[in-house]
Every structure is written in C-alpha cells, then in structure tokens.
C-alpha atoms as a PDB file:
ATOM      1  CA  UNK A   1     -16.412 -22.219  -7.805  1.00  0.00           C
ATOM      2  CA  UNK A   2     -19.361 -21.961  -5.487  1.00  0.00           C
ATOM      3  CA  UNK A   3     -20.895 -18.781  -4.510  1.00  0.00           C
ATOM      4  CA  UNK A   4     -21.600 -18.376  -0.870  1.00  0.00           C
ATOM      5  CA  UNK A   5     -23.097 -15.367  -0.542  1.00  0.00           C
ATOM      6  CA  UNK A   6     -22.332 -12.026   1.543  1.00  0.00           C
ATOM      7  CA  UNK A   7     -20.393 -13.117   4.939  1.00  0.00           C
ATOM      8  CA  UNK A   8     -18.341 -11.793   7.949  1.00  0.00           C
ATOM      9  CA  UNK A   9     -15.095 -13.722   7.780  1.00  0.00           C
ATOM     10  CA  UNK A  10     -13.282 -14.024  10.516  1.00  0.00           C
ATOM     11  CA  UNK A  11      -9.629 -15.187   9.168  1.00  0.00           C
ATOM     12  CA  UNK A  12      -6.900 -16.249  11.857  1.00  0.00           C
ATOM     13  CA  UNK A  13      -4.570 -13.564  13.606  1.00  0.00           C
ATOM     14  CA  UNK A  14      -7.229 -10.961  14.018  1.00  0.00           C
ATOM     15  CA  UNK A  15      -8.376 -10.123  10.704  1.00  0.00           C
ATOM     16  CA  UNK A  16     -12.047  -9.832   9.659  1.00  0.00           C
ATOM     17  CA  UNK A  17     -13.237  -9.249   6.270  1.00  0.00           C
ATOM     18  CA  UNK A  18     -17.081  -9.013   5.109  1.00  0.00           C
ATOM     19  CA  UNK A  19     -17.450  -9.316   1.481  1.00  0.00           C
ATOM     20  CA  UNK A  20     -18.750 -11.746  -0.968  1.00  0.00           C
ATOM     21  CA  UNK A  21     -17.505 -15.060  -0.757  1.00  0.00           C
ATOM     22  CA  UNK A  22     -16.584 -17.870  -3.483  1.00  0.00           C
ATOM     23  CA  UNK A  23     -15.235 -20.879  -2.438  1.00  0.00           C
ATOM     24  CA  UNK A  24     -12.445 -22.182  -4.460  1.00  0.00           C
ATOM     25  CA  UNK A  25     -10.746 -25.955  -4.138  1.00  0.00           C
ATOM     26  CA  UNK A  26      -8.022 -24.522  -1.329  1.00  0.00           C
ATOM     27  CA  UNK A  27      -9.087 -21.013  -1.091  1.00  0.00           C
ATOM     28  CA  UNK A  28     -12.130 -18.563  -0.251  1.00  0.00           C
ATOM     29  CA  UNK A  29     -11.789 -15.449  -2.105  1.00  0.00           C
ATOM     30  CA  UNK A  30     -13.895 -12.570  -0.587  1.00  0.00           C
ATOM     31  CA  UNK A  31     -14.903 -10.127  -3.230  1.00  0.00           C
ATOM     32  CA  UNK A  32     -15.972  -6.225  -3.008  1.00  0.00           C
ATOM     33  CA  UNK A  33     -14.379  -6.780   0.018  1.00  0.00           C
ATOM     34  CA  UNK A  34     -14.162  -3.987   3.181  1.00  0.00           C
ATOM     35  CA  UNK A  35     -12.039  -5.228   6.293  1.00  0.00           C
ATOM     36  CA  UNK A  36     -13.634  -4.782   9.648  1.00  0.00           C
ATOM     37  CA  UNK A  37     -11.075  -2.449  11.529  1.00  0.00           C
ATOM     38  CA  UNK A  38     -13.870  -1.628  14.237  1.00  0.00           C
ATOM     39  CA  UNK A  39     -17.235  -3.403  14.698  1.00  0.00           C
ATOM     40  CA  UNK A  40     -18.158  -0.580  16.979  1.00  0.00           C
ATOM     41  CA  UNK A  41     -20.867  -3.267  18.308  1.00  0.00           C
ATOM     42  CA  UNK A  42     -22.445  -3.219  21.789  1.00  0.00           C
ATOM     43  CA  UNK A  43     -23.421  -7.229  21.055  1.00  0.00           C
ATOM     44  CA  UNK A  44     -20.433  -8.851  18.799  1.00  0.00           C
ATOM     45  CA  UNK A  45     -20.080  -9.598  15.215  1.00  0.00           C
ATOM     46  CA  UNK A  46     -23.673 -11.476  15.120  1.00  0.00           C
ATOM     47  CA  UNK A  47     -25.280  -7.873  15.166  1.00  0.00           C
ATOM     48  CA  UNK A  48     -23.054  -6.655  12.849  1.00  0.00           C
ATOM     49  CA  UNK A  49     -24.011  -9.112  10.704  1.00  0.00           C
ATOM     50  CA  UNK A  50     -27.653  -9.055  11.080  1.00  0.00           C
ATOM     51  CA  UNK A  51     -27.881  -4.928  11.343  1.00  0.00           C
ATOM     52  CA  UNK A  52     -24.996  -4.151   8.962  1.00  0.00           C
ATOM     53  CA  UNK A  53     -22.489  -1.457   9.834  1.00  0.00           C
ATOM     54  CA  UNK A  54     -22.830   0.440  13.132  1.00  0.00           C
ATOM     55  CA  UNK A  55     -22.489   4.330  13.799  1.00  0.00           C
ATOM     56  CA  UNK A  56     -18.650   4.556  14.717  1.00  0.00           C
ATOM     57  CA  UNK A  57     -17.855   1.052  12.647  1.00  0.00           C
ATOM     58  CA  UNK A  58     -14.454   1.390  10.941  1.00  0.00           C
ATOM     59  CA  UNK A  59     -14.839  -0.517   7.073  1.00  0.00           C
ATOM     60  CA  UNK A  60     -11.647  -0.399   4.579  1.00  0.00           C
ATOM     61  CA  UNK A  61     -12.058  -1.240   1.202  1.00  0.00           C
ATOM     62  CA  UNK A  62      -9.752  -3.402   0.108  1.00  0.00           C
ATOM     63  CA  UNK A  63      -9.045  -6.050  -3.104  1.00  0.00           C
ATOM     64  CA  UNK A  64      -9.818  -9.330  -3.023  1.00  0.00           C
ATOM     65  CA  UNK A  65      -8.633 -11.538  -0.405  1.00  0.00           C
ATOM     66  CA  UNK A  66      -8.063 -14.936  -0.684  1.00  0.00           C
ATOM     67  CA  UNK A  67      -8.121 -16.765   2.495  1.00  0.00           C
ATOM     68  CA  UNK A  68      -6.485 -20.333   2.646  1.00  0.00           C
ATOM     69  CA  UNK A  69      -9.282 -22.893   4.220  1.00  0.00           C
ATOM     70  CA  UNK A  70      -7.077 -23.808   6.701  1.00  0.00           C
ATOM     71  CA  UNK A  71      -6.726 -20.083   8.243  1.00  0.00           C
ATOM     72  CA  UNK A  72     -10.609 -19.600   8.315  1.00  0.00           C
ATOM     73  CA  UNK A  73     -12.232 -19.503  11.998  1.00  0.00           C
ATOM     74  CA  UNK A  74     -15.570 -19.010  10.974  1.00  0.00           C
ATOM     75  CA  UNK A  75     -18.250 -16.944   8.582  1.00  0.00           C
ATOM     76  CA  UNK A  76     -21.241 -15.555  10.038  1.00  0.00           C
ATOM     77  CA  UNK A  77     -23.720 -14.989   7.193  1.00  0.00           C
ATOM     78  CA  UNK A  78     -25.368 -11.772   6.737  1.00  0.00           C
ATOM     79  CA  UNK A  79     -28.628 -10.225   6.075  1.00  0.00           C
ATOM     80  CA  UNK A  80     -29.867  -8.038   3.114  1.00  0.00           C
ATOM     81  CA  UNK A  81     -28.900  -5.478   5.295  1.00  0.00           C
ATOM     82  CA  UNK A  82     -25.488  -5.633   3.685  1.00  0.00           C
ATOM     83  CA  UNK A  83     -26.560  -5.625  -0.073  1.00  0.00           C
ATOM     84  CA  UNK A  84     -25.675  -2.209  -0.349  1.00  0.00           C
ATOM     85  CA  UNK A  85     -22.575  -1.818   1.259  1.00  0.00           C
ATOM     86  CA  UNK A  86     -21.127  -5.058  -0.672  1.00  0.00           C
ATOM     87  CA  UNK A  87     -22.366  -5.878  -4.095  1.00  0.00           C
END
C-alpha cells in the first residue's frame, strides 16, 4: 500500500470524492472520505483543491470508498488547506 496523500478524485459517472488516498494493487481506497455533492466554485475543481471548501460547497461524509483503477478519471492533489477538513 502506498500513501498518496489528500486528493480530489474524480471517479467515472459523476462522482467526486476528496479524501485520503492509498493505492492498493487494483484499487484506490479514499479514507476520511467526504463526497463532493457541490463544488460551489466560480473556477472548477483546481480551486477547490488549492482553497479547500467554498462558502455554499456541499461535502458528505461518507466510509471508505474504494475506487477500481480502471474507473478513475483523474486526482487533483490538494493543498494543506484541506488538512483539517480530512485527516
């Protein structure tokens, strides 16, 4: 397992998760995990990411979530910011 630090995952069919990630052989599992039901951004998930939440950003806690490799579109890593919203 390798950790990969706090990241915006943006998983197939819509769904985007920011939490802490470990990569597993066929999985990521994204830990103290909140899915992103509103970004509530005026420039995308990149100032989410670098700003942390926004004032009208939706965030549900949720468990883990393992995400199969194959159904990742992309992580977009994220600043200290989000330290104390994920630990």
């Amino acid at each position: 397992m390798q950790d990969l630090g706090i990241k915006i995952a943006v998983v197939d069919n819509g769904f985007v998760y920011v939490g802490r990630v470990v990569e597993e052989e066929h999985y990521y599992v994204i830990t103290n995990c909140l899915n992103v039901r509103k970004s509530a951004t005026t420039n995308g998930f990149g100032q989410l990411a670098i700003e942390g939440p926004q004032k009208g950003s939706a965030l549900d806690p949720c468990p883990p979530v393992m995400v199969p490799k194959n159904r990742l579109c992309h992580f977009i890593e994220c600043n200290g910011v989000w330290m104390k919203h994920v630990k």
